[in-house]
N, C-alpha and C. Protein backbone atom coordinates (compact mmCIF):
# COMPACT_ATOMS: atom_id res chain seq x y z
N UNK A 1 0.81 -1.20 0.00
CA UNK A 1 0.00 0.00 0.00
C UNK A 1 0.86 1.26 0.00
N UNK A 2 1.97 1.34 1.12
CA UNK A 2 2.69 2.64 1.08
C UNK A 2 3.70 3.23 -0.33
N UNK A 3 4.22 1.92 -1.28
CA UNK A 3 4.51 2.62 -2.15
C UNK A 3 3.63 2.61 -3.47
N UNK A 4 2.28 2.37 -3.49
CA UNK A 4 1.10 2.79 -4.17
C UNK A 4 0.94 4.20 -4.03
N UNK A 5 0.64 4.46 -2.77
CA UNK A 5 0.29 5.40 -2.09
C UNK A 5 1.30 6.67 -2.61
N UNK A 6 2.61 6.55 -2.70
CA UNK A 6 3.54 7.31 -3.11
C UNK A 6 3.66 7.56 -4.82
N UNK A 7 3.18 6.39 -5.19
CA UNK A 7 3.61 6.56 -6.44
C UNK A 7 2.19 7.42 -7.03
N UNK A 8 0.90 7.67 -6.38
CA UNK A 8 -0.04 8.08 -6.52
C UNK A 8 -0.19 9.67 -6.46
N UNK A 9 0.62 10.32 -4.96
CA UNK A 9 1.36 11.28 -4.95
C UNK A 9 2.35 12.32 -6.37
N UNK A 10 3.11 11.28 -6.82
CA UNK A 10 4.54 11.38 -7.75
C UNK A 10 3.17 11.66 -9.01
N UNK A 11 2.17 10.97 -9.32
CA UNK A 11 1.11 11.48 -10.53
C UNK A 11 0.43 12.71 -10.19
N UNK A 12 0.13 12.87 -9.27
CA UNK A 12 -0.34 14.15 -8.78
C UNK A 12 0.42 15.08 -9.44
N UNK A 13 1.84 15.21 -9.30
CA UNK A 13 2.53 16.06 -9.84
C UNK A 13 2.58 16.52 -11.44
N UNK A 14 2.24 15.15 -12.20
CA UNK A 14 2.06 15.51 -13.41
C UNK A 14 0.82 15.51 -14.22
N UNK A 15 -0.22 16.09 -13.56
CA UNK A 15 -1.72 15.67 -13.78
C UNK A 15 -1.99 17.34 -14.15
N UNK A 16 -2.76 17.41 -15.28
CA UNK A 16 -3.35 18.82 -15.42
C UNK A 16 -4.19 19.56 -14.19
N UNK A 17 -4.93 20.41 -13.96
CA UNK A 17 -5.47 20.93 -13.10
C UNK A 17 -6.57 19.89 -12.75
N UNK A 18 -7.22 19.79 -13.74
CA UNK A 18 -8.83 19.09 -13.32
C UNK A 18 -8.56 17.65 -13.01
N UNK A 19 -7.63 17.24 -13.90
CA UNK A 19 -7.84 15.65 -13.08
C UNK A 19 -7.03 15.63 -12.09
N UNK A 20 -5.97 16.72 -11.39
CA UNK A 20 -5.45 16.34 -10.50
C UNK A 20 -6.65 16.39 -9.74
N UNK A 21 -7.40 17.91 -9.34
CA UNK A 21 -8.68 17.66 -8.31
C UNK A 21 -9.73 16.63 -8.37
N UNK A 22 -9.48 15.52 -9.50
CA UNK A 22 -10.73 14.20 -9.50
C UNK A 22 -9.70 13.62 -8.90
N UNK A 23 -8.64 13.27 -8.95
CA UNK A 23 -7.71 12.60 -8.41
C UNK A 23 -7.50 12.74 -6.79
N UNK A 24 -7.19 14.13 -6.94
CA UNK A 24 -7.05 14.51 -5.11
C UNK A 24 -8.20 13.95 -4.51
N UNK A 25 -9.88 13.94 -4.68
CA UNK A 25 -10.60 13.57 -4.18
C UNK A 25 -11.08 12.30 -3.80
N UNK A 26 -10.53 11.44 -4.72
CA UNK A 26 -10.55 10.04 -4.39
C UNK A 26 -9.37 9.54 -3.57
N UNK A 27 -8.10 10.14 -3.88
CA UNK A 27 -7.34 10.14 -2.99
C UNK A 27 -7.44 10.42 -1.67
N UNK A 28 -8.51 11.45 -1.51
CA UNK A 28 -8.75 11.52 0.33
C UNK A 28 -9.41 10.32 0.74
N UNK A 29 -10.37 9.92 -0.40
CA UNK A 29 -11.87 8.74 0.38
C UNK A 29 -10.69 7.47 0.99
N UNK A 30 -9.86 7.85 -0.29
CA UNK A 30 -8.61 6.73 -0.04
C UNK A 30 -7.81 6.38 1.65
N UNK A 31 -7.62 7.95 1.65
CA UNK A 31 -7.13 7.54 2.57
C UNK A 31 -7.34 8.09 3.91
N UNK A 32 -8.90 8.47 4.13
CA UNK A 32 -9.80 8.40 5.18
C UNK A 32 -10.24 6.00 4.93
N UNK A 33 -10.57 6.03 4.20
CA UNK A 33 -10.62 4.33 4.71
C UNK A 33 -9.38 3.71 5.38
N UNK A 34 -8.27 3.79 4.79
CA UNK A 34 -7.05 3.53 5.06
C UNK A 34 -6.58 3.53 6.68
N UNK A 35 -6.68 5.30 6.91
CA UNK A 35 -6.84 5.66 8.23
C UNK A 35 -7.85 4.77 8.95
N UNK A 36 -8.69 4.93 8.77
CA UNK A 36 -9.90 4.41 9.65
C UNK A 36 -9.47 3.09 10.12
N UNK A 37 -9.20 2.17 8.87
CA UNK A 37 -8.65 0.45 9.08
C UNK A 37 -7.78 0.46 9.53
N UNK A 38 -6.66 1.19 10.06
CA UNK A 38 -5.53 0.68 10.75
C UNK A 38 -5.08 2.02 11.56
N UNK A 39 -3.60 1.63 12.62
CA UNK A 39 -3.80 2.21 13.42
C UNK A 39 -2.03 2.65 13.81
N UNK A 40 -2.03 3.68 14.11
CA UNK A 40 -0.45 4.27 14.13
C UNK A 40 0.28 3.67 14.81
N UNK A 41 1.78 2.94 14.28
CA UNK A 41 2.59 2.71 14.47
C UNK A 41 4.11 3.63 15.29
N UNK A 42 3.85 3.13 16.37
CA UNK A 42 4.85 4.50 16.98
C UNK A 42 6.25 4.22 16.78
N UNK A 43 6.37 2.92 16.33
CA UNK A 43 7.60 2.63 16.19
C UNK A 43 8.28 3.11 15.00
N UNK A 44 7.12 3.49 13.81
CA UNK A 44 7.59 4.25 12.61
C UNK A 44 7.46 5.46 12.43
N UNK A 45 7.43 5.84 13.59
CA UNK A 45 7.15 7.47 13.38
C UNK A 45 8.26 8.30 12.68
N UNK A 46 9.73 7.55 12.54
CA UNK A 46 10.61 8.76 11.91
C UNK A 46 10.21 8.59 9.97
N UNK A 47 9.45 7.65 9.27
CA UNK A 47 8.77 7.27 8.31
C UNK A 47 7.88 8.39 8.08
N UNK A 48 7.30 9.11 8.86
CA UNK A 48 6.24 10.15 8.46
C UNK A 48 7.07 11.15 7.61
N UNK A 49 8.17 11.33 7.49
CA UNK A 49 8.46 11.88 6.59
C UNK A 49 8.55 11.75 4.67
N UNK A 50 8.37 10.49 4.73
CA UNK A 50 7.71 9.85 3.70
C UNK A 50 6.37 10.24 3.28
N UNK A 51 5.56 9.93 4.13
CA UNK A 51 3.66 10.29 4.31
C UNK A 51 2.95 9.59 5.15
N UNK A 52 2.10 10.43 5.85
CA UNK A 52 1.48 9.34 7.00
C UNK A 52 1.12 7.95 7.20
N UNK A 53 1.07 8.06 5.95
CA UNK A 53 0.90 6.27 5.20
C UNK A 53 1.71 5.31 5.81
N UNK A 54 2.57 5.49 5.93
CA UNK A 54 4.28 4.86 6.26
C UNK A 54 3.79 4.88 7.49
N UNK A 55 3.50 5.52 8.27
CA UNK A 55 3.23 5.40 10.13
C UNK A 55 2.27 4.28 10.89
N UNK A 56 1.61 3.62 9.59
CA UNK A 56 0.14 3.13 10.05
C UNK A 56 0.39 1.35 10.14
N UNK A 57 -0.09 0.97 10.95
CA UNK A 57 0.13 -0.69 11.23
C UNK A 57 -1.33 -1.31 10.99
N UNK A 58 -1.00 -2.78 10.20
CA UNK A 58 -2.30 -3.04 9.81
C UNK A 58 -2.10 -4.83 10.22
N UNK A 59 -2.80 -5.50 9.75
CA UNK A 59 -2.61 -7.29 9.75
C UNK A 59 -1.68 -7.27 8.35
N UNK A 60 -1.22 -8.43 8.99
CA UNK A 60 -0.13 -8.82 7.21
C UNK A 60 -0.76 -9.85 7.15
């Protein structure tokens, strides 16, 4: 998920105006579920510099 998540970011960057904002928006639903399902990892907290994504602990 976290380097989805990044590489999803990295398109953002090259997306015209309008589909970046269709993009940004599914990107939040994204990752309000994401958030919701799992739960912060304190042990990865120096990772947030990556994106919060990286901080979050889930089942493997």
């Amino acid at each position: 998920m976290e380097d989805a998540r990044d590489d999803l970011d990295r398109a953002m960057l090259h997306l015209p105006p309008g589909a970046r904002r269709d993009l940004g928006r599914l990107i939040t639903r994204i990752d309000e579920e994401f958030a919701r399902r799992t739960l912060p990892e304190p042990n990865n907290i120096e990772l947030a510099m990556f994106g919060w994504w990286w901080t979050r602990m889930r089942e493997r």
